[in-house]
N, C-alpha and C. Protein backbone atom coordinates (compact mmCIF):
# COMPACT_ATOMS: atom_id res chain seq x y z
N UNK A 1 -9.22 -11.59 17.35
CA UNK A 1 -9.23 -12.63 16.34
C UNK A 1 -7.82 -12.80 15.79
N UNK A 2 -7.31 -14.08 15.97
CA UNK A 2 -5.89 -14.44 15.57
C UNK A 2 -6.08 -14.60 13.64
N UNK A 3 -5.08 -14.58 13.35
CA UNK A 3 -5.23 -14.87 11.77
C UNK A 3 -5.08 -16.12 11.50
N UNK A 4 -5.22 -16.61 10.18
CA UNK A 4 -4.91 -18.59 10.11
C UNK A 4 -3.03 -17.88 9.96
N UNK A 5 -3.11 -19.17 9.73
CA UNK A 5 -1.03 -19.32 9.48
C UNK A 5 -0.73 -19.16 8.12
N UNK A 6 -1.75 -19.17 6.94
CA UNK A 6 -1.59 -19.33 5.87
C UNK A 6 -1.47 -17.29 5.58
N UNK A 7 -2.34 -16.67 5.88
CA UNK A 7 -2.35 -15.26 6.07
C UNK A 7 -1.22 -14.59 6.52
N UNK A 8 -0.58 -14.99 7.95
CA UNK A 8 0.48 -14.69 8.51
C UNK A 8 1.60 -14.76 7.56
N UNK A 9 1.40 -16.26 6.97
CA UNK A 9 2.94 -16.54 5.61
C UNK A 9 2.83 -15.19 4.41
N UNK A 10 1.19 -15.59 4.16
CA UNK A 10 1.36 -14.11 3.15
C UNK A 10 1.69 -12.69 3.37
N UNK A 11 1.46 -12.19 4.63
CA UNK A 11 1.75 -11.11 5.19
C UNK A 11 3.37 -11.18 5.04
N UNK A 12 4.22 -11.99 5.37
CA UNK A 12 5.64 -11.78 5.58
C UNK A 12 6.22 -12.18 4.79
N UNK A 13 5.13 -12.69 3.06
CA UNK A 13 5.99 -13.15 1.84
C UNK A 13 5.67 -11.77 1.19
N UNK A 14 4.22 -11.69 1.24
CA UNK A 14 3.88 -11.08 0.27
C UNK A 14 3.80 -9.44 0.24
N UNK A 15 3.95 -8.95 2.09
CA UNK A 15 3.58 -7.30 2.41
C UNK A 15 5.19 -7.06 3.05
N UNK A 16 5.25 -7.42 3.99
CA UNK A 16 6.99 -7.29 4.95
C UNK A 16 7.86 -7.25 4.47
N UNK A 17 8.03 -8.30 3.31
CA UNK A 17 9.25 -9.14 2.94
C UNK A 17 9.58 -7.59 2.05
N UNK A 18 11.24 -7.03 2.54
CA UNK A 18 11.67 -5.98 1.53
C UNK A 18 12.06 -6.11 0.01
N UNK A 19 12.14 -7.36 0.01
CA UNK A 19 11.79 -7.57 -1.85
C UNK A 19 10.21 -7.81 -2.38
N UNK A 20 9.95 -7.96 -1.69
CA UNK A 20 7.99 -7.55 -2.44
C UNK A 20 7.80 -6.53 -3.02
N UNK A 21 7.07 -6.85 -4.27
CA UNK A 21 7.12 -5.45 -5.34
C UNK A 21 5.94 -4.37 -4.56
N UNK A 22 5.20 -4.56 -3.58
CA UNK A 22 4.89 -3.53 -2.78
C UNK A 22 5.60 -2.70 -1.71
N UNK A 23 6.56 -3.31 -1.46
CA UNK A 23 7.68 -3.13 -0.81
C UNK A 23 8.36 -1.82 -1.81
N UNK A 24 8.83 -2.56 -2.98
CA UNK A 24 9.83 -1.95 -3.42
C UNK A 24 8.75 -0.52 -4.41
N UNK A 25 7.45 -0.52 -4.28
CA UNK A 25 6.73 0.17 -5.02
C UNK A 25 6.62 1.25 -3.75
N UNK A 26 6.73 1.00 -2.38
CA UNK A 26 7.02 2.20 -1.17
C UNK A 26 7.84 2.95 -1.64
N UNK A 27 8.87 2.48 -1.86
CA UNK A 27 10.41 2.60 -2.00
C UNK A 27 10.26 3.79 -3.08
N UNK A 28 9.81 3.33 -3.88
CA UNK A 28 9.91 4.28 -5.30
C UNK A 28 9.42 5.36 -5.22
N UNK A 29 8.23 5.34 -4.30
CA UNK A 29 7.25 6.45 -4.21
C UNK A 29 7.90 7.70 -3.31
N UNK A 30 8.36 6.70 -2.25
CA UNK A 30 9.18 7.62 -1.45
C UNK A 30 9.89 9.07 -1.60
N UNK A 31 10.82 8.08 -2.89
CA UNK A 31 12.25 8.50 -3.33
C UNK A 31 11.18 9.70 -4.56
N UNK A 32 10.11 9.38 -4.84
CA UNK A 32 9.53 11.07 -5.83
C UNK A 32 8.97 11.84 -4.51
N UNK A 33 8.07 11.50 -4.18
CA UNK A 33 7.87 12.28 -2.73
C UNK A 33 8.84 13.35 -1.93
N UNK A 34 9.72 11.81 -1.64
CA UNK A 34 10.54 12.98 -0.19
C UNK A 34 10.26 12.45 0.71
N UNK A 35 8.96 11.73 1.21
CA UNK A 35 8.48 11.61 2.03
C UNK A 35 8.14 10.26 2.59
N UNK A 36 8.12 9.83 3.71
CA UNK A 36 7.65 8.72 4.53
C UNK A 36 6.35 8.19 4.01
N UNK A 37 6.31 6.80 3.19
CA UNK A 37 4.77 6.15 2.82
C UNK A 37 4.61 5.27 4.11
N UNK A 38 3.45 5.26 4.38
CA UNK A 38 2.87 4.26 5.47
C UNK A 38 1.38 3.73 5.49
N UNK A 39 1.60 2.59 4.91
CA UNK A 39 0.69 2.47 4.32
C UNK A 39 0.03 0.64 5.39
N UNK A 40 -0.75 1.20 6.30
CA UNK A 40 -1.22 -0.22 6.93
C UNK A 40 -2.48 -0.64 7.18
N UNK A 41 -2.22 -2.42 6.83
CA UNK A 41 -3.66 -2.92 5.90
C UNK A 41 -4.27 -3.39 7.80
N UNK A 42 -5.36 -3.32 7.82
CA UNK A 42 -6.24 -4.19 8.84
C UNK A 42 -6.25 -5.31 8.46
N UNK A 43 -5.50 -5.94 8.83
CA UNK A 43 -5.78 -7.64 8.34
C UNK A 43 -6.69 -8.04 9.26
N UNK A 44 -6.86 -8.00 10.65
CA UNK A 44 -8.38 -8.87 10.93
C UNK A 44 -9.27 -8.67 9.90
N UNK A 45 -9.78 -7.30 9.90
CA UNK A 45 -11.11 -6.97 10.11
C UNK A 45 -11.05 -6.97 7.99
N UNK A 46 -9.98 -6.69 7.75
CA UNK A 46 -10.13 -7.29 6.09
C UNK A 46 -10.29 -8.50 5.85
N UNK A 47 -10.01 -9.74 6.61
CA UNK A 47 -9.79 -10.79 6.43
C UNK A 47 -11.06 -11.62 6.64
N UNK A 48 -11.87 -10.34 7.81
CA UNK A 48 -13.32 -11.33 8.43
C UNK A 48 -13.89 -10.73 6.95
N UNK A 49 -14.16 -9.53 6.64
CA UNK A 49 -14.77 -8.93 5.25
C UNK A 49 -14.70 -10.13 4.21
N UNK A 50 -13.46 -10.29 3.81
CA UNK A 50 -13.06 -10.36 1.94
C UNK A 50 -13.28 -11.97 2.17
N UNK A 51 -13.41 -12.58 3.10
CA UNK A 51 -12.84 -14.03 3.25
C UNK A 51 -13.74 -15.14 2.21
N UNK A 52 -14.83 -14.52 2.37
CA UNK A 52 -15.82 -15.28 1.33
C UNK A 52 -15.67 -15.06 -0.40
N UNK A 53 -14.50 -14.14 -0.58
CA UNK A 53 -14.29 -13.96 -1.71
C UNK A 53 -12.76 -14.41 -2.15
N UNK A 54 -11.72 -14.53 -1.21
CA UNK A 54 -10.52 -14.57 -1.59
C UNK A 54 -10.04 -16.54 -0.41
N UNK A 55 -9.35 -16.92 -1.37
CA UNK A 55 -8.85 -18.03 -0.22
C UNK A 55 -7.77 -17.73 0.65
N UNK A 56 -7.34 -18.27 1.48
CA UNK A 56 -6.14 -17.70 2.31
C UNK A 56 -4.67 -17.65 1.77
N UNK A 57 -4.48 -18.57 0.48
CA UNK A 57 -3.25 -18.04 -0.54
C UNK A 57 -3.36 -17.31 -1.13
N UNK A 58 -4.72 -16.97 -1.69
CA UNK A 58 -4.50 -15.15 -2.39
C UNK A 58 -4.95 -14.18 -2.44
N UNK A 59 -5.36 -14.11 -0.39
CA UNK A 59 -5.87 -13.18 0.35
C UNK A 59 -4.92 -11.81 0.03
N UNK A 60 -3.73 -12.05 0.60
CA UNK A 60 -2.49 -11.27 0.76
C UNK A 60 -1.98 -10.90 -0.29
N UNK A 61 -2.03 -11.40 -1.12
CA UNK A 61 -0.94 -11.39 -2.55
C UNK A 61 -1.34 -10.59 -3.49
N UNK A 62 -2.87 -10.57 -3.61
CA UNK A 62 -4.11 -10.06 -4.31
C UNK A 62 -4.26 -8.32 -3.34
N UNK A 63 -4.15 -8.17 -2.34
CA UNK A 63 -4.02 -6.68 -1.61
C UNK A 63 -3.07 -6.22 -1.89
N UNK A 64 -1.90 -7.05 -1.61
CA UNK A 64 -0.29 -6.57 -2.35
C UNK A 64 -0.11 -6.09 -3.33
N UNK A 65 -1.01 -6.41 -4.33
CA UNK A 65 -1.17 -6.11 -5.60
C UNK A 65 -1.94 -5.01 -6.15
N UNK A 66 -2.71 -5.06 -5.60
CA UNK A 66 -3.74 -3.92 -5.21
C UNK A 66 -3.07 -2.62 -4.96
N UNK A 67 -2.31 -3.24 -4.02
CA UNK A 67 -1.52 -1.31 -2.82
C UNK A 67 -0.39 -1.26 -4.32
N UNK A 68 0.19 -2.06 -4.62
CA UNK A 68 1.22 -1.93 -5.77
C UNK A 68 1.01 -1.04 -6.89
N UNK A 69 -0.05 -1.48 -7.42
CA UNK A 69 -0.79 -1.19 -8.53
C UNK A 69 -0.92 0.23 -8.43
N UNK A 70 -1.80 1.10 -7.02
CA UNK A 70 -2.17 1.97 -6.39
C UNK A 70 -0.97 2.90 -6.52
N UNK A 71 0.29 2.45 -5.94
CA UNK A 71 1.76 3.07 -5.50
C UNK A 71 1.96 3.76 -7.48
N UNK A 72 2.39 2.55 -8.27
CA UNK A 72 2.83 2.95 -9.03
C UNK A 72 1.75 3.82 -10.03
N UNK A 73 0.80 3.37 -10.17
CA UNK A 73 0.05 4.89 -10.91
C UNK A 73 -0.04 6.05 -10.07
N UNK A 74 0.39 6.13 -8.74
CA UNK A 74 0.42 7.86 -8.23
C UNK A 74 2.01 8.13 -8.49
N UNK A 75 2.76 7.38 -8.61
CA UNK A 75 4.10 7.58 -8.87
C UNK A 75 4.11 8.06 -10.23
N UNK A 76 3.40 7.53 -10.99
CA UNK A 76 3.38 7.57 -12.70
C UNK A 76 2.62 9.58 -12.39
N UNK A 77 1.63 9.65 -11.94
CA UNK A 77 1.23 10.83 -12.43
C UNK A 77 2.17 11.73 -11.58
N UNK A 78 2.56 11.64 -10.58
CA UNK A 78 3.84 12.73 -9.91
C UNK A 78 5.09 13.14 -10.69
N UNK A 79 5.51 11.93 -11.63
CA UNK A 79 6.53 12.03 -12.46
C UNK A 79 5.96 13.26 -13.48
N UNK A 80 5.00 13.19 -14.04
CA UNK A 80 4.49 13.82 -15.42
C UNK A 80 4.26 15.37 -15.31
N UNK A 81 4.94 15.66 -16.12
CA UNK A 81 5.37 17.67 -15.84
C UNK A 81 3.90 17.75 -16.16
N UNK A 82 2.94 17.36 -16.97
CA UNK A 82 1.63 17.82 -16.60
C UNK A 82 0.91 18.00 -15.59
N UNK A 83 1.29 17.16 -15.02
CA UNK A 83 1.01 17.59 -13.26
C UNK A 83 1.42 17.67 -12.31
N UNK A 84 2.32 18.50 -12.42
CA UNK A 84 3.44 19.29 -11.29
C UNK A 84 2.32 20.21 -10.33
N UNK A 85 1.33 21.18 -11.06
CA UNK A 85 0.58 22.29 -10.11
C UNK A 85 -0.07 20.52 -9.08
N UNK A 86 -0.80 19.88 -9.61
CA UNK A 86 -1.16 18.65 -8.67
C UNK A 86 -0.23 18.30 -7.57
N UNK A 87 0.64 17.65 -8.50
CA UNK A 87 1.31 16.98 -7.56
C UNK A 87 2.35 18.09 -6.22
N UNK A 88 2.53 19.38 -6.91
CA UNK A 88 2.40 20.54 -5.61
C UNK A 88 2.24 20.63 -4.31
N UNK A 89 0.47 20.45 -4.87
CA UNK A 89 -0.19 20.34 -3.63
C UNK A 89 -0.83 19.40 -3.26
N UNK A 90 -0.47 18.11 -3.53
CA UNK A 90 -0.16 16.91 -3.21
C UNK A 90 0.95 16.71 -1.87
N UNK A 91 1.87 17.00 -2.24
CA UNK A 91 3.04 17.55 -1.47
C UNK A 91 2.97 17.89 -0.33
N UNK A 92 2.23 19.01 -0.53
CA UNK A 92 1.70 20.19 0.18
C UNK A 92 0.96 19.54 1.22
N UNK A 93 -0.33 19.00 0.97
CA UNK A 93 -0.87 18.53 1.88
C UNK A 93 -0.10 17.09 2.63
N UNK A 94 0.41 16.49 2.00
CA UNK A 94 1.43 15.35 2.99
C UNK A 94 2.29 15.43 3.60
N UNK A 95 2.74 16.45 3.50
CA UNK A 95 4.34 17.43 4.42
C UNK A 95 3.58 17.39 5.57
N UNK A 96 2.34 17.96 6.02
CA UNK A 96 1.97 18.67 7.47
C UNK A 96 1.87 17.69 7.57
N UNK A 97 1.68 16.28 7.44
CA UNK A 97 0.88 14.98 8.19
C UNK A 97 2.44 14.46 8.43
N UNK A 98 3.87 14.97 7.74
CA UNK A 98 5.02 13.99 8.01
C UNK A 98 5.49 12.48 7.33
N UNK A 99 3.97 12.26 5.92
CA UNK A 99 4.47 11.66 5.25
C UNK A 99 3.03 11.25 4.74
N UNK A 100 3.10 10.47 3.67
CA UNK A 100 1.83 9.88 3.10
C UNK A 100 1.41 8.61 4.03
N UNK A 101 0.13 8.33 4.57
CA UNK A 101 -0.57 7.73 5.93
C UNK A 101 -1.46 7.33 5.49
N UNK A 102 -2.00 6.18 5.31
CA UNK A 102 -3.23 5.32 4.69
C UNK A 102 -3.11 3.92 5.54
N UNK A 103 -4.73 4.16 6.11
CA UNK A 103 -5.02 2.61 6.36
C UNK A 103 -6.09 1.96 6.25
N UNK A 104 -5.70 0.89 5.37
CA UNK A 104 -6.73 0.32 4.44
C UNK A 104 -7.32 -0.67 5.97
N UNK A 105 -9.02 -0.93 5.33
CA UNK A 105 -10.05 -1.28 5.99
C UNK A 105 -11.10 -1.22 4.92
N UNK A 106 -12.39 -2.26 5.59
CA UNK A 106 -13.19 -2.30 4.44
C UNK A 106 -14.52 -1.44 5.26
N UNK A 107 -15.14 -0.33 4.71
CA UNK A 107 -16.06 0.30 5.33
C UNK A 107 -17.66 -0.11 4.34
């Protein structure tokens, strides 16, 4: 299943593009980490899912926002000396995998 063209634009405005605040919310996470974020969306099979709920301009923009949102509150609690023993072994467990690895899909 090909995507429409309107999806494709959002994908490379709204997820690719290295000034996208999901972009730059990788970036941030990274740089507390240490570590490689990789974070990749299924756009078919999200797109056949959500389609009856989102239009094709704010299919993309609205997930972007989503993973953003996501990035910066785990960034927010990694920062916070209250949860250093957490974020530890947080660490801990994302080192053996070579970096933080998520791919979104709708189950």
């Amino acid at each position: 299943m090909s995507l429409p063209t309107k999806i494709k634009m959002g994908i490379r405005d709204s997820w690719d593009n290295p000034d996208s605040d999901v972009q730059k919310s990788f970036a941030k996470l990274k740089s507390t980490l240490g570590v490689s974020i990789n974070i990749t969306p299924q756009w078919q099979l999200l797109w056949a899912d959500l389609q009856s709920t989102y239009d094709m301009g704010t299919f993309v923009p609205n997930l972007a926002s989503v993973v953003f949102c996501w990035c910066t509150s785990l960034d927010t609690l990694l920062e916070k000396d209250e949860n250093e023993e957490w974020a530890d072994e947080l660490l801990g467990k994302i080192t053996s995998t070579h970096g933080l690895n998520m791919l979104l899909e709708v189950r």
